[in-house]
C-alpha atoms as a PDB file:
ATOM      1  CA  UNK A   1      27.275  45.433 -28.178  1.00  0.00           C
ATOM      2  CA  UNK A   2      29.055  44.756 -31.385  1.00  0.00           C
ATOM      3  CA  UNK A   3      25.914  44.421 -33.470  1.00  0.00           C
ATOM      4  CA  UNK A   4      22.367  45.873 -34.075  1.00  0.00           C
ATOM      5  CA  UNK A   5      19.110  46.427 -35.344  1.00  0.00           C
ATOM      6  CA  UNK A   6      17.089  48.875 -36.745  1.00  0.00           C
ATOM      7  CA  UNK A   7      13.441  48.426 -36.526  1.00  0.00           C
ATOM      8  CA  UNK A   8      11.838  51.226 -38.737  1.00  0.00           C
ATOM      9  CA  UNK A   9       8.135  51.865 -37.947  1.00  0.00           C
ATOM     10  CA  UNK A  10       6.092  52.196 -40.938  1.00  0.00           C
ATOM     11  CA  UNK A  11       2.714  54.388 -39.734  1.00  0.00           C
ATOM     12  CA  UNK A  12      -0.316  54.960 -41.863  1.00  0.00           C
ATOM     13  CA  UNK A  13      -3.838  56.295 -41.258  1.00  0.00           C
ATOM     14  CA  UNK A  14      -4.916  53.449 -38.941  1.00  0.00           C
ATOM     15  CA  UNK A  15      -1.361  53.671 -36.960  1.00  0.00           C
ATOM     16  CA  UNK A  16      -0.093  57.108 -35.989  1.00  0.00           C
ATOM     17  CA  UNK A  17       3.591  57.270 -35.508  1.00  0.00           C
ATOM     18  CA  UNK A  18       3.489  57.582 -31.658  1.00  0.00           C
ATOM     19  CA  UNK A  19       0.796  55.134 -30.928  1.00  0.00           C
ATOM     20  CA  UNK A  20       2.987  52.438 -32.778  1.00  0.00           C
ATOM     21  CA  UNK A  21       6.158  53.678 -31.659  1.00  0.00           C
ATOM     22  CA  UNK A  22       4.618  52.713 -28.017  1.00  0.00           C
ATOM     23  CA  UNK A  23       3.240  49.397 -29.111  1.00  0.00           C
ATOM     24  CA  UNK A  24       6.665  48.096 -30.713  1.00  0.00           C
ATOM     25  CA  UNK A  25       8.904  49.674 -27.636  1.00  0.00           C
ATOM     26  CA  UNK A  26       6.086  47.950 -25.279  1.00  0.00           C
ATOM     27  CA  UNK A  27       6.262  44.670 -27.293  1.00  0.00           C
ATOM     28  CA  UNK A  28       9.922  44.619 -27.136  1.00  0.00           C
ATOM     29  CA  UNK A  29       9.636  45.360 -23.410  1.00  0.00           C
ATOM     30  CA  UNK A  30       7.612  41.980 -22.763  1.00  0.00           C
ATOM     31  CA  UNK A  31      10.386  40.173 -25.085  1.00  0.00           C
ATOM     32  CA  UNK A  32      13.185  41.398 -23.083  1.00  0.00           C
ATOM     33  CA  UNK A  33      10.812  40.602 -19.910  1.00  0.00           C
ATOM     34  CA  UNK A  34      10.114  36.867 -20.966  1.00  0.00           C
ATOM     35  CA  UNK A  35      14.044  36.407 -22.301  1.00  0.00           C
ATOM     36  CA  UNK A  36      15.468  37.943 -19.165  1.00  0.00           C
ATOM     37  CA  UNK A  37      17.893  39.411 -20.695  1.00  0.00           C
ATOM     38  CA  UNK A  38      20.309  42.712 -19.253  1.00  0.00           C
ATOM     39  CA  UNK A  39      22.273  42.221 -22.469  1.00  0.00           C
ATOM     40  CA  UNK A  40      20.212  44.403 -24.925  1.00  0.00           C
ATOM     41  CA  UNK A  41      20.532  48.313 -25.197  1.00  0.00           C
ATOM     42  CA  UNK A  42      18.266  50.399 -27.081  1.00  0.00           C
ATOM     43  CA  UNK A  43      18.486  53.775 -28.883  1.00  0.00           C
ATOM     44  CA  UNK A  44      16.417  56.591 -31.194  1.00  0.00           C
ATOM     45  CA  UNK A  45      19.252  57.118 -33.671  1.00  0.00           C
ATOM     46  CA  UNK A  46      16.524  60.014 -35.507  1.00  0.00           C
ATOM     47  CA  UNK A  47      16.861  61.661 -31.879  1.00  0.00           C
ATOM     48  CA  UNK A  48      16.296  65.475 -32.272  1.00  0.00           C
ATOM     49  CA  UNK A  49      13.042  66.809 -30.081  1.00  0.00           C
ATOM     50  CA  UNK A  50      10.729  63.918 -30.067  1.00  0.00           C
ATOM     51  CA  UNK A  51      12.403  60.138 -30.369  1.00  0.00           C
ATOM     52  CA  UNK A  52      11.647  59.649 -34.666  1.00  0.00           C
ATOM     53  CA  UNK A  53      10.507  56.327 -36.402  1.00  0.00           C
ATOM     54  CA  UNK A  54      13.745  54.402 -35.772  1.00  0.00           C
ATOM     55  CA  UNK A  55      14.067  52.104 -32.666  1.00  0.00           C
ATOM     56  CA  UNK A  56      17.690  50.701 -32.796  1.00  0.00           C
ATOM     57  CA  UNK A  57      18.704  47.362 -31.051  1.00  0.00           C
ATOM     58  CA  UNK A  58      22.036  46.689 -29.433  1.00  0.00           C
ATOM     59  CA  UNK A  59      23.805  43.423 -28.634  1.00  0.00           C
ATOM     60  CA  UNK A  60      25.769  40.439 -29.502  1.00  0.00           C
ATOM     61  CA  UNK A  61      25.363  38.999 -32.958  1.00  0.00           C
ATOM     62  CA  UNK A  62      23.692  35.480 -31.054  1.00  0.00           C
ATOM     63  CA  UNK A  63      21.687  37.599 -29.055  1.00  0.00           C
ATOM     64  CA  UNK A  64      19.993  39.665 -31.777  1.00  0.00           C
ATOM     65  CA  UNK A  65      19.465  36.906 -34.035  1.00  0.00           C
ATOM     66  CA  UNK A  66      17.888  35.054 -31.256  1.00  0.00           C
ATOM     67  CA  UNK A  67      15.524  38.387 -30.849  1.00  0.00           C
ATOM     68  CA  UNK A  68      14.752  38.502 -34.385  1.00  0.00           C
ATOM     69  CA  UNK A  69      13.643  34.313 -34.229  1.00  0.00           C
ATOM     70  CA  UNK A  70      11.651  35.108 -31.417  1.00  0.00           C
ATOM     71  CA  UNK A  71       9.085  36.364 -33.478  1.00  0.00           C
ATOM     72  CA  UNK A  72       8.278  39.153 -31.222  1.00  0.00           C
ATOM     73  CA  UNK A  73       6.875  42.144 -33.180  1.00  0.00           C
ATOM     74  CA  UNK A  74       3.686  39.433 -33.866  1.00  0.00           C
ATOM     75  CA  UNK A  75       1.166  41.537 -36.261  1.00  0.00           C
ATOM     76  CA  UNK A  76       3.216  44.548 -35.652  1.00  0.00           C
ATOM     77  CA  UNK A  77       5.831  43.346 -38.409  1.00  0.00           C
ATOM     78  CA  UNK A  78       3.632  44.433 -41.088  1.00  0.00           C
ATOM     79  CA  UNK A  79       3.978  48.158 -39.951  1.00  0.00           C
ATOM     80  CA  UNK A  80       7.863  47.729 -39.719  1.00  0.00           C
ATOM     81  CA  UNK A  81      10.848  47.819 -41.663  1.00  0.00           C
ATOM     82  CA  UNK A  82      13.089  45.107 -39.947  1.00  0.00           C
ATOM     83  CA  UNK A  83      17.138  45.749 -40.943  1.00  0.00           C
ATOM     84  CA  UNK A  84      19.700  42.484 -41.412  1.00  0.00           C
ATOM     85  CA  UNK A  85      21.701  42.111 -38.047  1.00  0.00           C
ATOM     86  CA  UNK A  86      24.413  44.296 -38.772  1.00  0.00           C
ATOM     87  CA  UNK A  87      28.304  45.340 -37.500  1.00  0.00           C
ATOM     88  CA  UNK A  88      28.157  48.628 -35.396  1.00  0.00           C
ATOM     89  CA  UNK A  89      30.883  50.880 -37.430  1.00  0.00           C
ATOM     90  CA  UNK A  90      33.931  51.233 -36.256  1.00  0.00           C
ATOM     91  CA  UNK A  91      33.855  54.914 -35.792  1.00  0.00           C
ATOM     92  CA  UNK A  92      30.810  55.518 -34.019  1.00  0.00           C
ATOM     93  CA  UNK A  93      30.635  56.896 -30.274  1.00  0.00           C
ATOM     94  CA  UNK A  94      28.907  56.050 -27.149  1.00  0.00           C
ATOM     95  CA  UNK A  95      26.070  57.362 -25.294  1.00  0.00           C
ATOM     96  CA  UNK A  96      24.196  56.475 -22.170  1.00  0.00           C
ATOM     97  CA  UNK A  97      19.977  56.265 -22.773  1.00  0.00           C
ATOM     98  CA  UNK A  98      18.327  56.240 -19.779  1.00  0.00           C
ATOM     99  CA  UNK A  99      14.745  56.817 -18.044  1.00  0.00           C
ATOM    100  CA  UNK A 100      14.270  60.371 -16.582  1.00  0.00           C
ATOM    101  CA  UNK A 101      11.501  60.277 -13.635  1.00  0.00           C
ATOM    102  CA  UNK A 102       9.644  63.446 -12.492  1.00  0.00           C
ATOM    103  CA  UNK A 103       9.924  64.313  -8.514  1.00  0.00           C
ATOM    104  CA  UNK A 104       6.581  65.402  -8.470  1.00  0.00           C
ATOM    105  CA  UNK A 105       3.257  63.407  -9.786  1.00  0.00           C
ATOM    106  CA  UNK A 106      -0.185  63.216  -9.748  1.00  0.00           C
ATOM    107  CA  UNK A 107       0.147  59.912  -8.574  1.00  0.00           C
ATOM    108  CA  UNK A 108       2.110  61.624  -5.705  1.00  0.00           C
ATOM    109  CA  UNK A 109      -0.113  64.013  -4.729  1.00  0.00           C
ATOM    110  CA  UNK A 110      -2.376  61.507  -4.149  1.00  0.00           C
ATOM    111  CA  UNK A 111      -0.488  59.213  -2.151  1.00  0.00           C
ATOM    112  CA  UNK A 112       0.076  62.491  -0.062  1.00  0.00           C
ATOM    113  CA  UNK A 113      -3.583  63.260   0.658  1.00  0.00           C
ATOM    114  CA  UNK A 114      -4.475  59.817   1.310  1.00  0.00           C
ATOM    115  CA  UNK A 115      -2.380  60.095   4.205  1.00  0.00           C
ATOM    116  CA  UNK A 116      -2.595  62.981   5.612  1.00  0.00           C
ATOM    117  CA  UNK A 117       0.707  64.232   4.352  1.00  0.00           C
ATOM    118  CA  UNK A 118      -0.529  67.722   2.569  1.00  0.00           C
ATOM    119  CA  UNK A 119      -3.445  69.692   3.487  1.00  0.00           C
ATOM    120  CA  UNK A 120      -5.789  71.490   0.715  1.00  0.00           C
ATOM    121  CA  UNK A 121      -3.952  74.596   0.155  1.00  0.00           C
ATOM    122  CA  UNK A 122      -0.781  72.494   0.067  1.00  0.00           C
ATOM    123  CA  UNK A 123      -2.135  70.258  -2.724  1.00  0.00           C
ATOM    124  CA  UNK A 124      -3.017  73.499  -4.884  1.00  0.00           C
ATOM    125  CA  UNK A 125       0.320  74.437  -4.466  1.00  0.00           C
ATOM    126  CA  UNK A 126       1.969  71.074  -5.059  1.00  0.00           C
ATOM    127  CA  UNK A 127      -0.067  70.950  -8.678  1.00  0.00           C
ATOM    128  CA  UNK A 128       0.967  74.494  -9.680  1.00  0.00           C
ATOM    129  CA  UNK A 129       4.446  73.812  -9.003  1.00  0.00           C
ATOM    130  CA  UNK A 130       3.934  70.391 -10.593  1.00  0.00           C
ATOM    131  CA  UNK A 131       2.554  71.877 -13.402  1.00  0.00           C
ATOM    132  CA  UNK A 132       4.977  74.601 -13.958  1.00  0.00           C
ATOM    133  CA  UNK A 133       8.115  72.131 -13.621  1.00  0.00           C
ATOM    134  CA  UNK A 134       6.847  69.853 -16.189  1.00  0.00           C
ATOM    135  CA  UNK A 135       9.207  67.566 -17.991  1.00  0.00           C
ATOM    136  CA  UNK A 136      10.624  68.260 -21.863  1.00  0.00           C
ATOM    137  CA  UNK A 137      12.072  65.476 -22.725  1.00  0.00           C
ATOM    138  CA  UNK A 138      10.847  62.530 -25.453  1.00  0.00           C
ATOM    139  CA  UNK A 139       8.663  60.167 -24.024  1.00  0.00           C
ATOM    140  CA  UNK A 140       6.840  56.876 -25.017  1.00  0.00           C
ATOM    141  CA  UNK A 141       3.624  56.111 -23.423  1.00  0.00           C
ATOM    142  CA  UNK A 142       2.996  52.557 -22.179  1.00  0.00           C
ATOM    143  CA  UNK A 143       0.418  50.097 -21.212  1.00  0.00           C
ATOM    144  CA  UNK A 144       0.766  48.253 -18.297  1.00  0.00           C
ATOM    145  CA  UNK A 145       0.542  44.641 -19.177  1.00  0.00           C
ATOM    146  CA  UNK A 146      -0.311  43.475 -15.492  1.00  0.00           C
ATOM    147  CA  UNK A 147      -2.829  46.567 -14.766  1.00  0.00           C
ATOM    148  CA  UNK A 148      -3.402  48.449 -17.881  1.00  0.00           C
ATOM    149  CA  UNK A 149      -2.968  51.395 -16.113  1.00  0.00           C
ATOM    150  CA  UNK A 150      -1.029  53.733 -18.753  1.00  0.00           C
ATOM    151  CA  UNK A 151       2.032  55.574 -18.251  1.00  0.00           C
ATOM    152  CA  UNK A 152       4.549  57.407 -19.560  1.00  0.00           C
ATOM    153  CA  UNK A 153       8.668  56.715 -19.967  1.00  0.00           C
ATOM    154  CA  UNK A 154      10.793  59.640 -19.873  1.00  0.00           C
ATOM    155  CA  UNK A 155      14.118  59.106 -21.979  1.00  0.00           C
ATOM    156  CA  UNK A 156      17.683  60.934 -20.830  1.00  0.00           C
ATOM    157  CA  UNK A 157      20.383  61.003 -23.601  1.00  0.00           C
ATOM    158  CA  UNK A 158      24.039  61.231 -22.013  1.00  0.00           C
ATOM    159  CA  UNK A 159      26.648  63.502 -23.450  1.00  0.00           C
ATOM    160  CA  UNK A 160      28.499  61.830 -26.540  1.00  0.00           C
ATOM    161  CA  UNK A 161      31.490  59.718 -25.723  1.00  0.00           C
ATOM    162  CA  UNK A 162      34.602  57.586 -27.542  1.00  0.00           C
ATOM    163  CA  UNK A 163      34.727  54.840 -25.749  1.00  0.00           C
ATOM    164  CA  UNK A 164      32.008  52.172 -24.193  1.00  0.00           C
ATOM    165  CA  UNK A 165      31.312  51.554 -21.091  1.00  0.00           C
ATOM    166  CA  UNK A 166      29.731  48.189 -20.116  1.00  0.00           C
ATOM    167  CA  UNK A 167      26.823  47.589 -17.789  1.00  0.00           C
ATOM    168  CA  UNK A 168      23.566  45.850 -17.745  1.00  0.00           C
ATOM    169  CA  UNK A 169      20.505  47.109 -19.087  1.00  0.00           C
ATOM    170  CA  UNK A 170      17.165  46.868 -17.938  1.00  0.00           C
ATOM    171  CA  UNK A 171      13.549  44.847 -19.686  1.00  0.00           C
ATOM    172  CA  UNK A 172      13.666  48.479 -21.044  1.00  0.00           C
ATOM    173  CA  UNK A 173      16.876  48.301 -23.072  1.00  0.00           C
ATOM    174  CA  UNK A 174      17.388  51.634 -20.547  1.00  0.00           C
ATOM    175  CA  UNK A 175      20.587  51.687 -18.264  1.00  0.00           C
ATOM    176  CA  UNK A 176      22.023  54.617 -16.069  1.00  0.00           C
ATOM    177  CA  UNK A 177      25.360  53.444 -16.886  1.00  0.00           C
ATOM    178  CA  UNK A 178      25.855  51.234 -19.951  1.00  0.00           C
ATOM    179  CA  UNK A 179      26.322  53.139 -23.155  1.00  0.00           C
ATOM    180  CA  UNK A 180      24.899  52.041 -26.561  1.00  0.00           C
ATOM    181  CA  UNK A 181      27.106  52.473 -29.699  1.00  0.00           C
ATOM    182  CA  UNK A 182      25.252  56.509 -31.485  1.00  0.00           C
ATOM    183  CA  UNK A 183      25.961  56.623 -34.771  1.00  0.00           C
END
């Protein structure tokens, strides 16, 4: 994880910022998919509430110049601002960026009453607690490319360490271990 990317998405009036943020993360999902890769971390260096307009890559030098021949942005590169392949600095720290799931769903609720698990009063109850413990943190909303069903990808950001830890990461760029050089 020596080396990176920054991919800086470029919106205008035909693109909003979060519908292309979702297209370039979901495009780079399918690359990491096809490559089969658990070498390649991801993170939202403009972090603060909602993720910003920088997606940054993180791997080996071969690696992300194999990425960037891949072509993989297609007619999305017009709406971004690709960086060189560049050094990680020396100083920078380490966090883990991971996917946050909710314990309670619509898609739950209705697994439940198709089988009988919850009865009507218990699935008013189940969507006002639902409802109530709603989730704050950034998200990216995604097309399923085998269903098209849409959903979205909660994003955890670990506490801010000095040194790396190694892992894998997933066709996300996600791991619940791994950290990714923050800087």
């Amino acid at each position: 994880m020596d080396y990176y990317i920054d991919i800086k998405i470029q919106p205008d009036a035909e693109m909003r910022e979060n519908v292309l943020m979702n297209k370039v993360y979901s495009k780079l999902h399918k690359a990491l998919f096809d490559l089969n890769t658990q070498d390649v971390g991801v993170s939202f260096p403009e972090f603060n509430v909602m993720l910003g307009r920088v997606l940054r890559l993180h791997a080996t030098e071969k690696k992300m110049e194999a990425l960037q021949q891949s072509s993989w942005l297609g007619g999305l590169v017009g709406y971004c601002q690709i960086s060189p392949v560049s050094i990680v600095p020396d100083n920078s720290q380490y966090r883990v960026v991971s996917r946050v799931q909710t314990t309670m769903s619509l898609a739950k609720l209705k697994r439940l009453i198709k089988r009988g698990s919850i009865t009507e009063s218990g699935a008013k109850d189940y969507k006002v607690k639902m409802f109530s413990k709603g989730m704050d943190n950034p998200y990216l909303e995604l097309e399923s490319g085998s269903n098209g069903h849409k959903h979205r990808r909660y994003f955890c950001f670990g506490e801010l360490i000095n040194n790396p830890v190694s892992g894998e990461f997933d066709s996300f760029g996600l791991s619940k271990t791994a950290t990714v050089p923050w800087f």
